[in-house]
C-alpha atoms as a PDB file:
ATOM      1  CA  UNK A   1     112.104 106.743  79.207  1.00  0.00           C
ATOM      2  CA  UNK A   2     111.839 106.143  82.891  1.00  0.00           C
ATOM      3  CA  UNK A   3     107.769 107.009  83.189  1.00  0.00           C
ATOM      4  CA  UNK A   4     107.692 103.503  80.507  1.00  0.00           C
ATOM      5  CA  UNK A   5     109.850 101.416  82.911  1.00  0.00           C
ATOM      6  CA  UNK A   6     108.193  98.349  83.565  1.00  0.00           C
ATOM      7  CA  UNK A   7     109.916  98.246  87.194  1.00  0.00           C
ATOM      8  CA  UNK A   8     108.091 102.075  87.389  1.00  0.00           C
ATOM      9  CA  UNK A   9     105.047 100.520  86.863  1.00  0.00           C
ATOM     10  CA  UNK A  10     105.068  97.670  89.469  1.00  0.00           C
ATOM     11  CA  UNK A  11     105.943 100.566  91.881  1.00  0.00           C
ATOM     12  CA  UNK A  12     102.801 102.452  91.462  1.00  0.00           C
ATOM     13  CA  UNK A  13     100.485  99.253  91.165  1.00  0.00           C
ATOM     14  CA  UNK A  14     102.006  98.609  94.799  1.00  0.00           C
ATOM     15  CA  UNK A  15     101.628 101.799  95.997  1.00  0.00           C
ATOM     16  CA  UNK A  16      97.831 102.084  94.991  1.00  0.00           C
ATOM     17  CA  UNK A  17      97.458  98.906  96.356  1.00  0.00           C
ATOM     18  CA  UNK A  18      98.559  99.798  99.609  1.00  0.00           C
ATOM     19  CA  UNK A  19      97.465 102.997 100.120  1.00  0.00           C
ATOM     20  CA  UNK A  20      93.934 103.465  97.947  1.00  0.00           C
ATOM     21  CA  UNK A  21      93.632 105.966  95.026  1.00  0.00           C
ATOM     22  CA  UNK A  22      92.265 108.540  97.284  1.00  0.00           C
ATOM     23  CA  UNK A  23      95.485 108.671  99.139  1.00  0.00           C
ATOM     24  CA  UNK A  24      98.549 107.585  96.735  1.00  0.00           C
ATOM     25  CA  UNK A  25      98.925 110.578  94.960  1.00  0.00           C
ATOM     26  CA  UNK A  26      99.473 113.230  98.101  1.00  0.00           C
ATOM     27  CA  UNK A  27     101.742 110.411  99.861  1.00  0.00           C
ATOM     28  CA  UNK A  28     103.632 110.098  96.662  1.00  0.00           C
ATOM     29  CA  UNK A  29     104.005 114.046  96.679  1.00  0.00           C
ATOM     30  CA  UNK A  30     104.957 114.139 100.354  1.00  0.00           C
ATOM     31  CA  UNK A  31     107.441 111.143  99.932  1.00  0.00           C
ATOM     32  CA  UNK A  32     109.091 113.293  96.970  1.00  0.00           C
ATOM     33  CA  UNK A  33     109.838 115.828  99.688  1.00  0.00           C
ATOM     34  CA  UNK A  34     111.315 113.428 101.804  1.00  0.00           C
ATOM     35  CA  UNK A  35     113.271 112.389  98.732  1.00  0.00           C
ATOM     36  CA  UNK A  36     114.115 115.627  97.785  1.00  0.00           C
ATOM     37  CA  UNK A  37     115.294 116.803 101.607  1.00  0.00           C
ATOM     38  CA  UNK A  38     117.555 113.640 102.010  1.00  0.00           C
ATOM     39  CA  UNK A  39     119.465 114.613  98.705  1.00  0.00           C
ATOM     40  CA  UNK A  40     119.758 117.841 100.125  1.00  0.00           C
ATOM     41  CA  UNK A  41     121.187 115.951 103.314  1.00  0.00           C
ATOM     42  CA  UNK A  42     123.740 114.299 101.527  1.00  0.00           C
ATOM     43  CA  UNK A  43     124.692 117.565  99.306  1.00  0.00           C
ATOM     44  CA  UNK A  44     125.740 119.134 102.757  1.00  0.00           C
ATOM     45  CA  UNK A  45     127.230 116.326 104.021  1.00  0.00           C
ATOM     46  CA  UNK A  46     129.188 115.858 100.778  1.00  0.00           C
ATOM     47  CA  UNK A  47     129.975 119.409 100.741  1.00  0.00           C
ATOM     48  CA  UNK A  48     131.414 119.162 104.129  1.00  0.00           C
ATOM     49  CA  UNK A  49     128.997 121.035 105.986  1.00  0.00           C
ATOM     50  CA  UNK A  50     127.651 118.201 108.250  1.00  0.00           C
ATOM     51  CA  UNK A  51     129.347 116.095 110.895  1.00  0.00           C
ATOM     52  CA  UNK A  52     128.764 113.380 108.525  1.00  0.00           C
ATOM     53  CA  UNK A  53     130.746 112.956 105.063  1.00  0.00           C
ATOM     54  CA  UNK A  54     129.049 111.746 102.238  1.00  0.00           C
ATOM     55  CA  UNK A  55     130.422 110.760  98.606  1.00  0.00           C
ATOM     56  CA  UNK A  56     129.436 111.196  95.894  1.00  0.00           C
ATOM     57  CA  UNK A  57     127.731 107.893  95.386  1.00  0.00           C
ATOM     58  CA  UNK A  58     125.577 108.637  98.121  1.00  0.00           C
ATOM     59  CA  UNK A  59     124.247 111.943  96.370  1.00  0.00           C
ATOM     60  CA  UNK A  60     123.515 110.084  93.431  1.00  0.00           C
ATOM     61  CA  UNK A  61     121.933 107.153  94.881  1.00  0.00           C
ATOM     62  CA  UNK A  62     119.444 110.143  96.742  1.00  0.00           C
ATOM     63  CA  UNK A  63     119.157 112.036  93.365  1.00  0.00           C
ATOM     64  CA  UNK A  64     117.845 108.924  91.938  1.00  0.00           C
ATOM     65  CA  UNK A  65     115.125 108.151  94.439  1.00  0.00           C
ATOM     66  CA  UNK A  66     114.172 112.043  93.808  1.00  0.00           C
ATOM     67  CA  UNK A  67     113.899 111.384  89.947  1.00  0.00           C
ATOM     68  CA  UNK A  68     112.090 107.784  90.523  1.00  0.00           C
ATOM     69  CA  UNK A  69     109.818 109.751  93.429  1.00  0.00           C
ATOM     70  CA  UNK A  70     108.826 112.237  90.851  1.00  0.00           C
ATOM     71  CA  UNK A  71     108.544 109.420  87.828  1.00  0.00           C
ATOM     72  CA  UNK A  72     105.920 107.935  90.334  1.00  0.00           C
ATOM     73  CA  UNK A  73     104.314 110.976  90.722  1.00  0.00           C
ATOM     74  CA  UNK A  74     103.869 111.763  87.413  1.00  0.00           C
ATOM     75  CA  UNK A  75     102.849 108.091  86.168  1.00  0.00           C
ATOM     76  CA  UNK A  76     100.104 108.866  88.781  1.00  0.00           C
ATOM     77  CA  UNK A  77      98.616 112.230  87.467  1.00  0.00           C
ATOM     78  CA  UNK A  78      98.986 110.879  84.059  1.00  0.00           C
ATOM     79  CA  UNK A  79     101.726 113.767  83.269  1.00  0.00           C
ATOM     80  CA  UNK A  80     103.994 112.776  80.370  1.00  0.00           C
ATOM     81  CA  UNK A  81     107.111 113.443  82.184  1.00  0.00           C
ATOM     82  CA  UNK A  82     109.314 112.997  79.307  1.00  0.00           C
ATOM     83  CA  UNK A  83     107.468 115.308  77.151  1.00  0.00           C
ATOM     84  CA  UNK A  84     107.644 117.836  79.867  1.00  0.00           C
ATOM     85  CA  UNK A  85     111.273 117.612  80.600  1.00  0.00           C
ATOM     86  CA  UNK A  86     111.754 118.256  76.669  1.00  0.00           C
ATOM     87  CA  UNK A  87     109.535 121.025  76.671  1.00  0.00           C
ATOM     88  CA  UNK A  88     110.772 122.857  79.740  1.00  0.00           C
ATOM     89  CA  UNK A  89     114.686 122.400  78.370  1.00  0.00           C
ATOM     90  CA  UNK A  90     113.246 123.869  75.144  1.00  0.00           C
ATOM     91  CA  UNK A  91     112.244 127.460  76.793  1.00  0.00           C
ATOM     92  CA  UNK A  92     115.468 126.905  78.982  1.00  0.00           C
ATOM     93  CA  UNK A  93     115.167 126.373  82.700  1.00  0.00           C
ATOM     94  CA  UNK A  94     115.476 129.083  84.782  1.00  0.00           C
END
């Protein structure tokens, strides 16, 4: 699935690159926050609690960058995301 994707995988080669293996995983979590807290954003503002209206396109374009933030993530810690996702939906999320 995504964690395969080709276009995942030039991602994190450019992120180690940049930032060192020391360093790429904990910016990689911290920049799923930041993902994660602008989809949040754009809930609100698509909820109508923000000056700010937002569609839905623009909560799905942030959802996105919170699944590929996590894909990254994963791909990093060598975490079969897939195979987690599958398992977790198994026992039924919470």
């Amino acid at each position: 699935m995504l964690t395969d994707d080709p276009r995942l995988r030039a991602i994190v080669d450019a992120h180690r690159r940049r930032t060192g293996d020391a360093d790429v995983v904990l910016l990689s979590a911290l920049l799923l926050a930041e993902e994660a807290g602008e989809a949040v954003q754009q809930v609100r503002r698509f909820m109508g609690h923000a000056r700010q209206q937002a569609t839905a396109l623009d909560v799905a374009a942030e959802l996105a960058d919170v699944m590929i933030s996590a894909a990254i993530l994963a791909r990093l810690l060598d975490v079969d995301l897939d195979r987690a996702i599958d398992e977790k939906l198994a026992v039924g999320v919470r």
